[in-house]
N, C-alpha and C. Protein backbone atom coordinates (compact mmCIF):
# COMPACT_ATOMS: atom_id res chain seq x y z
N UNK A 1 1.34 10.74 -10.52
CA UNK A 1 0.13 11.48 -10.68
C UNK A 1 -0.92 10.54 -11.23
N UNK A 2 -2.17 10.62 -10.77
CA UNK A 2 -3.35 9.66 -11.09
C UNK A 2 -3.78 10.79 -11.44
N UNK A 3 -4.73 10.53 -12.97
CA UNK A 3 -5.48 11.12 -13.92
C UNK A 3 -6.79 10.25 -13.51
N UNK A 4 -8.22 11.27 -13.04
CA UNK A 4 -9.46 11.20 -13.37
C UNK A 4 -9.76 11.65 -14.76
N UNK A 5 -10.24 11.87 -15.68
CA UNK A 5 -10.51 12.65 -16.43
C UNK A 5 -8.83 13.66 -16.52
N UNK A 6 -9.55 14.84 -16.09
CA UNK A 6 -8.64 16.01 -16.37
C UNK A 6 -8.19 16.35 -15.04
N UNK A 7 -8.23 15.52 -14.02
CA UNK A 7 -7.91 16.24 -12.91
C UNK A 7 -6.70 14.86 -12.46
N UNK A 8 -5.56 15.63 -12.01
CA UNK A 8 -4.42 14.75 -11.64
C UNK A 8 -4.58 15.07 -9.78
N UNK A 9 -3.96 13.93 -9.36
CA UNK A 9 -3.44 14.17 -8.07
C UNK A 9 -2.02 14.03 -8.10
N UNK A 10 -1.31 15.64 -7.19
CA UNK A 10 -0.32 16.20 -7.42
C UNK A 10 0.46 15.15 -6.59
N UNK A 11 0.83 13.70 -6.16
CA UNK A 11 1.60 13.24 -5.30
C UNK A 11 2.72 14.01 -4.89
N UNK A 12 3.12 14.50 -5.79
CA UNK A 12 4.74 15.48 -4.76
C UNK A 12 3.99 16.53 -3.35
N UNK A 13 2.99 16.27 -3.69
CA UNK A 13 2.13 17.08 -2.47
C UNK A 13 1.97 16.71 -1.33
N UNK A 14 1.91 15.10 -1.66
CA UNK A 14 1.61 14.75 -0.28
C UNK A 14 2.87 14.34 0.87
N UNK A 15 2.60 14.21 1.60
CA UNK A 15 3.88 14.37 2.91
C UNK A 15 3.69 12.93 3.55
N UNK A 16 4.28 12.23 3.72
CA UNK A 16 4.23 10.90 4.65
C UNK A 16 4.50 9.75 3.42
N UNK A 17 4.04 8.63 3.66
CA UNK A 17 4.80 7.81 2.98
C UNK A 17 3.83 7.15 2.62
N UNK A 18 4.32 6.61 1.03
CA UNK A 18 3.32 6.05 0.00
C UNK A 18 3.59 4.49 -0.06
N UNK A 19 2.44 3.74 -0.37
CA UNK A 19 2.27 2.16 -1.09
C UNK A 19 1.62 2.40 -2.06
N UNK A 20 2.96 2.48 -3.48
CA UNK A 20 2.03 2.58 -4.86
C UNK A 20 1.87 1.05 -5.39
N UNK A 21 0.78 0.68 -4.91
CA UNK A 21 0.64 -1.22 -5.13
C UNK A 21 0.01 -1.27 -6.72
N UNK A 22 0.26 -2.11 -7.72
CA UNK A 22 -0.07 -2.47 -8.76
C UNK A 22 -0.11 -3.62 -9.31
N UNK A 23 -0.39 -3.79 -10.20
CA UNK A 23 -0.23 -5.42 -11.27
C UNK A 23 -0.58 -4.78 -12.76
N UNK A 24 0.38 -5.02 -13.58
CA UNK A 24 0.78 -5.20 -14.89
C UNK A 24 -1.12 -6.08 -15.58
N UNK A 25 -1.23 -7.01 -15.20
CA UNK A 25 -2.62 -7.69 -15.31
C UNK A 25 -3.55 -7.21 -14.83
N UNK A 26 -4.19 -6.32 -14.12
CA UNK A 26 -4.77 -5.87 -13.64
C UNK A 26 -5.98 -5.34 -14.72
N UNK A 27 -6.84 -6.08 -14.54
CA UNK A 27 -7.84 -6.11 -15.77
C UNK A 27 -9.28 -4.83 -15.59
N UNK A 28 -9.07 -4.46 -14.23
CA UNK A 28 -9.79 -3.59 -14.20
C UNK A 28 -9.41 -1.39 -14.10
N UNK A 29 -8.09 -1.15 -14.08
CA UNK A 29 -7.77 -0.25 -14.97
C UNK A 29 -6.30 -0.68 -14.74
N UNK A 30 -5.34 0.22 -15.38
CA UNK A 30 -3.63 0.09 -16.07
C UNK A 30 -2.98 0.76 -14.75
N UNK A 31 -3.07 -0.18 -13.73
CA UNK A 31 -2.33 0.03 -12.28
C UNK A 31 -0.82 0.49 -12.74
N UNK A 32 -0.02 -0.08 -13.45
CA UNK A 32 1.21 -0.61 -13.68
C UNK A 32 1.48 1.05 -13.92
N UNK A 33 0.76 1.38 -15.05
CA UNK A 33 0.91 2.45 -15.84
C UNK A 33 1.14 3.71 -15.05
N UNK A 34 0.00 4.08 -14.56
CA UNK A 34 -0.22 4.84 -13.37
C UNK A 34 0.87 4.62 -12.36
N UNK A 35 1.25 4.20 -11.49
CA UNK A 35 2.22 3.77 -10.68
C UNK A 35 3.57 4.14 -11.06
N UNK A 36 3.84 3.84 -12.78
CA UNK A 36 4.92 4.40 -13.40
C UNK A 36 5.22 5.96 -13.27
N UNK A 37 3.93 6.66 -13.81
CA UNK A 37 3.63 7.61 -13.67
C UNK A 37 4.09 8.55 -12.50
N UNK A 38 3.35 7.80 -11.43
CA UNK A 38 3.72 8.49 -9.82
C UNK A 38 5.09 8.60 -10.02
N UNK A 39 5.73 7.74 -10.08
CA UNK A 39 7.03 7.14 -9.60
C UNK A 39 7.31 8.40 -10.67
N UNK A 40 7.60 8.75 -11.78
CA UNK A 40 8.42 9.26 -13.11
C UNK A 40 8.12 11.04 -12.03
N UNK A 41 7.14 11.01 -11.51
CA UNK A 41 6.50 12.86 -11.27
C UNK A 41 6.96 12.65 -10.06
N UNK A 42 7.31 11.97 -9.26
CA UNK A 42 8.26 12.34 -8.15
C UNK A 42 9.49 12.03 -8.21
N UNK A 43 9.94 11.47 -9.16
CA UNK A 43 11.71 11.63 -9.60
C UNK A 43 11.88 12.75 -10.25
N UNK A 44 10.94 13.59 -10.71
CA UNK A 44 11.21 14.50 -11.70
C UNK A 44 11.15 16.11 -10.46
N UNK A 45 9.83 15.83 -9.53
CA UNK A 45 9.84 17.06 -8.92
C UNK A 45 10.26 17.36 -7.29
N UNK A 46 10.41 18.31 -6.91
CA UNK A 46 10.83 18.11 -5.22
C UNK A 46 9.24 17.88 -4.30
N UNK A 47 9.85 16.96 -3.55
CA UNK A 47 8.85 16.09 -2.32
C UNK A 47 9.75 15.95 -1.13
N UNK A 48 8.87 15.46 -0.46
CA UNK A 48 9.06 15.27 1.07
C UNK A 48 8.85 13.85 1.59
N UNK A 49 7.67 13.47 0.28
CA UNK A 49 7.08 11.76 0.93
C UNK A 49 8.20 10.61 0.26
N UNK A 50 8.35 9.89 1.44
CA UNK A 50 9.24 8.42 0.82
C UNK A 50 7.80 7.84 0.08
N UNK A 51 8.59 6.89 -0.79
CA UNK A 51 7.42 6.20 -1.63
C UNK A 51 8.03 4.83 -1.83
N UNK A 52 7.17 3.91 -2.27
CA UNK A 52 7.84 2.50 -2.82
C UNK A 52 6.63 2.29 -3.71
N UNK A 53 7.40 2.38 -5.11
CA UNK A 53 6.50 2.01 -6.08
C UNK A 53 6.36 0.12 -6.17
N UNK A 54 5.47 -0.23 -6.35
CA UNK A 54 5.77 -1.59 -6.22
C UNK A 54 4.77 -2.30 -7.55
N UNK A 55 4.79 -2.47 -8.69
CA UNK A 55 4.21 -3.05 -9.78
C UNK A 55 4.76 -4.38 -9.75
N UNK A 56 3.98 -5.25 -10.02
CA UNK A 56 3.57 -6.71 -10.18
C UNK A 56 3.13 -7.22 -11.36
N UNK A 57 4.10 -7.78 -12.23
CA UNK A 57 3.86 -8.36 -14.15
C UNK A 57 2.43 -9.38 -13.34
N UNK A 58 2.20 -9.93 -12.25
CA UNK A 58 1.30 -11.08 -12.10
C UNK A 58 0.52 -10.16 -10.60
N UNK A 59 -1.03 -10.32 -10.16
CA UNK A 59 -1.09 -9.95 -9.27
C UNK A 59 -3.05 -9.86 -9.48
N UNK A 60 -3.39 -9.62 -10.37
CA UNK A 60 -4.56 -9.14 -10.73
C UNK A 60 -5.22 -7.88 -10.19
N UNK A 61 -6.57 -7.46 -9.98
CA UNK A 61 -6.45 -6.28 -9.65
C UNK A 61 -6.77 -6.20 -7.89
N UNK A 62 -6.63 -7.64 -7.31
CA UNK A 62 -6.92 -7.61 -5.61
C UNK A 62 -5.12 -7.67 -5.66
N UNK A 63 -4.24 -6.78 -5.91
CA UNK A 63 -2.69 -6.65 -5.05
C UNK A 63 -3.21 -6.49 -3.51
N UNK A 64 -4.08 -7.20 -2.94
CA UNK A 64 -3.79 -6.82 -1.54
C UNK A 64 -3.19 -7.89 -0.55
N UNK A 65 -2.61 -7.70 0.07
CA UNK A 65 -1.81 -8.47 1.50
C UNK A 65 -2.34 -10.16 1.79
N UNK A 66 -1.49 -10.79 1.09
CA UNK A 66 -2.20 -12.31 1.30
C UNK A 66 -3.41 -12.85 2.54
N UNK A 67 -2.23 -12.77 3.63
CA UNK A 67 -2.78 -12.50 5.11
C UNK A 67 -4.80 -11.81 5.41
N UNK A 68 -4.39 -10.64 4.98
CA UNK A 68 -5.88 -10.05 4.43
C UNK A 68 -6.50 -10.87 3.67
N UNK A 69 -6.49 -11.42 2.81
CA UNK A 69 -7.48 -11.81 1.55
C UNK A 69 -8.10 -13.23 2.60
N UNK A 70 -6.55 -14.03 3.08
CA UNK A 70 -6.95 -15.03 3.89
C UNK A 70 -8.09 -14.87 4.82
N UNK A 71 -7.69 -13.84 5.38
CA UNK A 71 -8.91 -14.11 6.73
C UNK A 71 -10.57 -13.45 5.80
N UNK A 72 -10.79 -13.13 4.72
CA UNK A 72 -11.85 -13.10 4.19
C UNK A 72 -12.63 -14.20 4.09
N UNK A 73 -11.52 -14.74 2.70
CA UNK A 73 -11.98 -15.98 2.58
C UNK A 73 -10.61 -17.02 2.79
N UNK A 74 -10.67 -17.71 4.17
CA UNK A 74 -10.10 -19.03 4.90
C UNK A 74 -9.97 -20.20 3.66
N UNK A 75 -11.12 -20.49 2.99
CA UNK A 75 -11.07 -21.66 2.04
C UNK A 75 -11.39 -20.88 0.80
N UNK A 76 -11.03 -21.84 -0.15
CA UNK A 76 -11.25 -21.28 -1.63
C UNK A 76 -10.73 -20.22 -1.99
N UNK A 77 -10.03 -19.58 -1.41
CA UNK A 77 -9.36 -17.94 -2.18
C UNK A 77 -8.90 -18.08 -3.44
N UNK A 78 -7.89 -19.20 -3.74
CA UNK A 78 -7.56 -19.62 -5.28
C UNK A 78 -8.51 -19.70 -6.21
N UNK A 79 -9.72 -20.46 -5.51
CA UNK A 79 -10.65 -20.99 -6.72
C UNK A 79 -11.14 -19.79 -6.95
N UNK A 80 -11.74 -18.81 -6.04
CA UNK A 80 -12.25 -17.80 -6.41
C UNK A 80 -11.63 -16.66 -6.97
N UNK A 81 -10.28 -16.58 -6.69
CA UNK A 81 -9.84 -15.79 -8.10
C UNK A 81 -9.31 -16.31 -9.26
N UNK A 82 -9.48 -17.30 -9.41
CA UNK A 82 -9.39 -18.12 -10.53
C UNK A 82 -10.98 -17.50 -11.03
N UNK A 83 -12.21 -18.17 -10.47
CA UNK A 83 -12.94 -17.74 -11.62
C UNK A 83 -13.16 -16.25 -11.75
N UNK A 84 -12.52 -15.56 -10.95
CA UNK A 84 -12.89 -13.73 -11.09
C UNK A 84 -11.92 -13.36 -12.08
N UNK A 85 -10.59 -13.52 -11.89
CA UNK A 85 -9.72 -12.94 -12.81
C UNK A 85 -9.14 -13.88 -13.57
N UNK A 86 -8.84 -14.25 -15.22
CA UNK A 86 -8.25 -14.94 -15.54
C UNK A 86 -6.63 -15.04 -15.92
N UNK A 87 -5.65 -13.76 -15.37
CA UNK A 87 -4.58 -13.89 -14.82
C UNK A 87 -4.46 -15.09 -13.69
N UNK A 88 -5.30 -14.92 -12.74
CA UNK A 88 -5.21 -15.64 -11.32
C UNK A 88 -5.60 -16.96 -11.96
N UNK A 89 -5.77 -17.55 -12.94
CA UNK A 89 -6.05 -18.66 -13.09
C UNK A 89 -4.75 -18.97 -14.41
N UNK A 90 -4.21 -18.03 -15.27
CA UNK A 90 -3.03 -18.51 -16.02
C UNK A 90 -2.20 -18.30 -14.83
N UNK A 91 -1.65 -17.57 -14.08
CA UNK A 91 -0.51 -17.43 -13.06
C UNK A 91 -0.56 -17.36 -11.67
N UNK A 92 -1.48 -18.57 -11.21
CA UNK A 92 -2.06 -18.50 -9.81
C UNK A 92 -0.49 -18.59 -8.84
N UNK A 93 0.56 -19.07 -9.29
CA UNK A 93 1.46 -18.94 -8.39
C UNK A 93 2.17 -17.63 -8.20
N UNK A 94 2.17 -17.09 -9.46
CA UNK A 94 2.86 -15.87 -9.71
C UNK A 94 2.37 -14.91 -8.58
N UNK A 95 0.83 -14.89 -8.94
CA UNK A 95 -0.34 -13.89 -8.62
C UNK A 95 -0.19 -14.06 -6.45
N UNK A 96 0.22 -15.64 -6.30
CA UNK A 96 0.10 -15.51 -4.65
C UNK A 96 1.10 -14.84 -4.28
N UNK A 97 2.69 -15.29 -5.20
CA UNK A 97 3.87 -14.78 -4.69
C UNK A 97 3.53 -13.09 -4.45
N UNK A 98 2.89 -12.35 -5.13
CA UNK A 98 2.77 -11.39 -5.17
C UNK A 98 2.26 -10.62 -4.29
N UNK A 99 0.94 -11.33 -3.46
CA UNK A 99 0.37 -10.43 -2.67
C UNK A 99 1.30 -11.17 -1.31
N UNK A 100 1.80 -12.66 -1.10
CA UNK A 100 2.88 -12.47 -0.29
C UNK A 100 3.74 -11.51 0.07
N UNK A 101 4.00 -11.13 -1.25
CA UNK A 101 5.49 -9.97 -0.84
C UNK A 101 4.80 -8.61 -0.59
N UNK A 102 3.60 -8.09 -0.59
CA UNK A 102 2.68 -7.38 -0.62
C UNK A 102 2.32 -7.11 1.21
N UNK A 103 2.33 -8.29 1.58
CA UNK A 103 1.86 -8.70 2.82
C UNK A 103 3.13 -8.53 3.80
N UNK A 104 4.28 -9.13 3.31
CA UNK A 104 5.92 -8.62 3.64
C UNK A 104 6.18 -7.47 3.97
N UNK A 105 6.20 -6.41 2.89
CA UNK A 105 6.61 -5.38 2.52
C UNK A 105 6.03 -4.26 3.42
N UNK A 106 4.62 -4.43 3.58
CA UNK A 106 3.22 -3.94 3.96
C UNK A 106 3.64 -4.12 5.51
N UNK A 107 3.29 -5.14 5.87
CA UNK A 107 3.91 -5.69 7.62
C UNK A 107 5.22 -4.50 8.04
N UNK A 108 6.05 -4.88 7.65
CA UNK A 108 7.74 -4.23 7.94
C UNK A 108 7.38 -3.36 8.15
N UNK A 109 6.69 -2.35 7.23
CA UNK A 109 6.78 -0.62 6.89
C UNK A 109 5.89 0.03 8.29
N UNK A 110 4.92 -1.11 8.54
CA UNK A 110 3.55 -0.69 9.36
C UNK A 110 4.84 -0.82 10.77
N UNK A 111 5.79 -1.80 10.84
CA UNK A 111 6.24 -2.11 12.24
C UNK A 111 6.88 -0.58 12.24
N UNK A 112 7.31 -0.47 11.03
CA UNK A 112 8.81 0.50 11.83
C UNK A 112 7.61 1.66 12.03
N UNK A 113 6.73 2.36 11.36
CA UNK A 113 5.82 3.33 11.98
C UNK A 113 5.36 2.85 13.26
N UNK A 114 5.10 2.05 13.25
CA UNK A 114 5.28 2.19 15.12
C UNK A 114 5.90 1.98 15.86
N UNK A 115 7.12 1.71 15.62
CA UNK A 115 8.43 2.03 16.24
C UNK A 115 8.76 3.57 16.50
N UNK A 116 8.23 4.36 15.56
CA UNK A 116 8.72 5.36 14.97
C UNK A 116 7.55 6.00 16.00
N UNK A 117 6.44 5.72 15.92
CA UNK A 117 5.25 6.58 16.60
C UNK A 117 5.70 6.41 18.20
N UNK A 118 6.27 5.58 18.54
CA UNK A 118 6.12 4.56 19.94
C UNK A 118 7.55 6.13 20.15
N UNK A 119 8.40 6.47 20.08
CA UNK A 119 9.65 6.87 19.80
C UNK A 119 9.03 8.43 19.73
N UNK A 120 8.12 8.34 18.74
CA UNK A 120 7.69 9.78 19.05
C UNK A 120 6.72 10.37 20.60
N UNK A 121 6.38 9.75 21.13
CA UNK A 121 5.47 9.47 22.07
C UNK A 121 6.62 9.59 23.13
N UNK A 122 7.35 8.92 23.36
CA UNK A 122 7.99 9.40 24.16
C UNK A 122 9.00 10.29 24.78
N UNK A 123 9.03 11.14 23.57
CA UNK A 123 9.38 12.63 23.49
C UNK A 123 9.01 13.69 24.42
N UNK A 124 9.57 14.12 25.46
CA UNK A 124 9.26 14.60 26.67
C UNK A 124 9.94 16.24 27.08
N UNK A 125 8.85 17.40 26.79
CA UNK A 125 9.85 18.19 27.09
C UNK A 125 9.10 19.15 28.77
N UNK A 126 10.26 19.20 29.49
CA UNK A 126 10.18 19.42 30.58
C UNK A 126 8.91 20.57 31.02
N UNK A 127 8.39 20.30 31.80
CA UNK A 127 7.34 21.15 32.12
C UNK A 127 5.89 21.40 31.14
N UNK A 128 5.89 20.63 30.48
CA UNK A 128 4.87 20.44 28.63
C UNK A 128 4.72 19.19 28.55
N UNK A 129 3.25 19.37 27.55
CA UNK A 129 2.85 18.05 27.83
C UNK A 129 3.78 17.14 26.52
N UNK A 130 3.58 15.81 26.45
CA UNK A 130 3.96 14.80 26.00
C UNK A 130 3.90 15.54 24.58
N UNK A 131 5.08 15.24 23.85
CA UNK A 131 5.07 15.41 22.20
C UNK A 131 3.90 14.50 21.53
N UNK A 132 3.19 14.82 20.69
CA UNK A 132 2.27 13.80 19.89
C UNK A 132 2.75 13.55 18.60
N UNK A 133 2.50 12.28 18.44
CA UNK A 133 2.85 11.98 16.48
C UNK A 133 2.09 12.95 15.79
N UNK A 134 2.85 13.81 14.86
CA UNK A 134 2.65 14.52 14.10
C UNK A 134 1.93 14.48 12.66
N UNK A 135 1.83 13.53 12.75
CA UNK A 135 1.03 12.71 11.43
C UNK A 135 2.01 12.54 10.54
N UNK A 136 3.05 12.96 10.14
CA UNK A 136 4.07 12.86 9.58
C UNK A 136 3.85 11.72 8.38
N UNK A 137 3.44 10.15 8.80
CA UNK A 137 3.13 9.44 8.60
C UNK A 137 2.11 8.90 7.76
N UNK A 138 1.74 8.97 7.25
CA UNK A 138 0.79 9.49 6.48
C UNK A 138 0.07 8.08 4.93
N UNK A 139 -0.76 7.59 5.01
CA UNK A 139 -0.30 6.78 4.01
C UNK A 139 -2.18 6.87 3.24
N UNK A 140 -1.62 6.75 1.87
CA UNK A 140 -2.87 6.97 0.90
C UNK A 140 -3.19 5.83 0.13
N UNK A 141 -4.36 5.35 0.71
CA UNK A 141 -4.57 4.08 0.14
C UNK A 141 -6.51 4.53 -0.49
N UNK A 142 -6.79 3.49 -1.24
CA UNK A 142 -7.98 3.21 -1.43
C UNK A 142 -9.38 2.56 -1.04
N UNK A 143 -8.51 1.97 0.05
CA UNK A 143 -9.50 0.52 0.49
C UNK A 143 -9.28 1.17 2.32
N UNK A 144 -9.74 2.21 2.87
CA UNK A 144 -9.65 2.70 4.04
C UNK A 144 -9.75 1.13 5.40
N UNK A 145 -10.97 0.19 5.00
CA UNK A 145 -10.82 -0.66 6.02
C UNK A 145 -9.70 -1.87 6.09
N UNK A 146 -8.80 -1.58 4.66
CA UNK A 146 -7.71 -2.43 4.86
C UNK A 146 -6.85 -2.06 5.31
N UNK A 147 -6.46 -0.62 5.40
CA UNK A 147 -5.24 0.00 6.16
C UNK A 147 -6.07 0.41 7.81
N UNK A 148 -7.29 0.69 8.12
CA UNK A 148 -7.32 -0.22 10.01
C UNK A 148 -7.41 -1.62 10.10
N UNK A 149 -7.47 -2.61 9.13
CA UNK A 149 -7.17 -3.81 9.87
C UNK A 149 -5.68 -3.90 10.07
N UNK A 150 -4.82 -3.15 9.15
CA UNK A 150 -3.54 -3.59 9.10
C UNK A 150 -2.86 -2.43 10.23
N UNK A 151 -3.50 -1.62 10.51
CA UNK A 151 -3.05 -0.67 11.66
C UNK A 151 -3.43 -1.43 13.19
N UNK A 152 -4.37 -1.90 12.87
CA UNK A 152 -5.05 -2.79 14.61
C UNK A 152 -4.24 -4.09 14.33
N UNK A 153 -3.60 -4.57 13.36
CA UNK A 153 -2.52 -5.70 13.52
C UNK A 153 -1.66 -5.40 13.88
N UNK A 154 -0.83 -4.19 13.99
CA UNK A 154 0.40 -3.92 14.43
C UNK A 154 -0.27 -3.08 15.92
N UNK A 155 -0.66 -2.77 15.99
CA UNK A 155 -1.30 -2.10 17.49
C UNK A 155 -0.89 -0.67 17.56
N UNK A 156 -1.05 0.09 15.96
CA UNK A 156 -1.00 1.18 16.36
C UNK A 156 -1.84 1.89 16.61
């Protein structure tokens, strides 16, 4: 559950599958914390959505997909989070391993949904039209144009 103020979002609510991405360092709010949180209110209540909590002691507050950050910025990505965050400059190796496995983790999950969509699609019942993905799938992120670049990378 993420707390605005007084208003939580109920995650056991939502249906499809979660990337709770964080960093422990994360200097611009307590990712780690929150993330714990999710994770503690859907062990505790009944759901439907798979989840992978994923907190990072090193990471700063860009946990996003190496790959991504690369094609932003091609040169200098280090230097420049070096001078933005000063995690990324005490634990610049820590902080890459991180959105590496970020970028890993992230990739895989996106293939098998379209394995999974590709599979649903071809679901055929006689005399009716083609089954459609159901949305089933479902994923809640923050940064909307990073999950279509990472959807038009896998070609779903």
């Amino acid at each position: 559950m993420i707390s605005y103020g007084r208003e939580m979002i109920k995650v056991e609510n939502i249906k499809g599958r979660l990337f709770l991405v964080g960093a422990e360092d994360d200097s611009f709010w307590e990712a780690g914390k929150y993330i714990r949180r999710m994770d503690r209110r859907l062990k505790e209540r009944p759901h439907t959505c798979e989840y992978v909590p994923l907190v990072y002691e090193h990471g700063t507050h860009f946990v996003l997909p190496e790959s991504m950050l690369r094609m932003v910025l091609p040169v200098g990505l280090k230097f420049v989070l070096r001078f933005i965050f000063k995690a990324a400059k005490e634990y610049p190796d820590e902080c890459e391993a991180a959105r590496k496995d970020i970028d890993r983790r992230l990739s895989a999950a996106l293939k098998e949904w379209r394995e999974k969509k590709k599979k649903s699609e071809k679901c055929q019942v006689a005399g009716r039209e083609n089954l459609k993905f159901s949305g089933k799938f479902q994923c809640l992120a923050f940064f909307i144009h990073e999950i279509k670049y990472w959807l038009k990378r896998c070609e779903l």
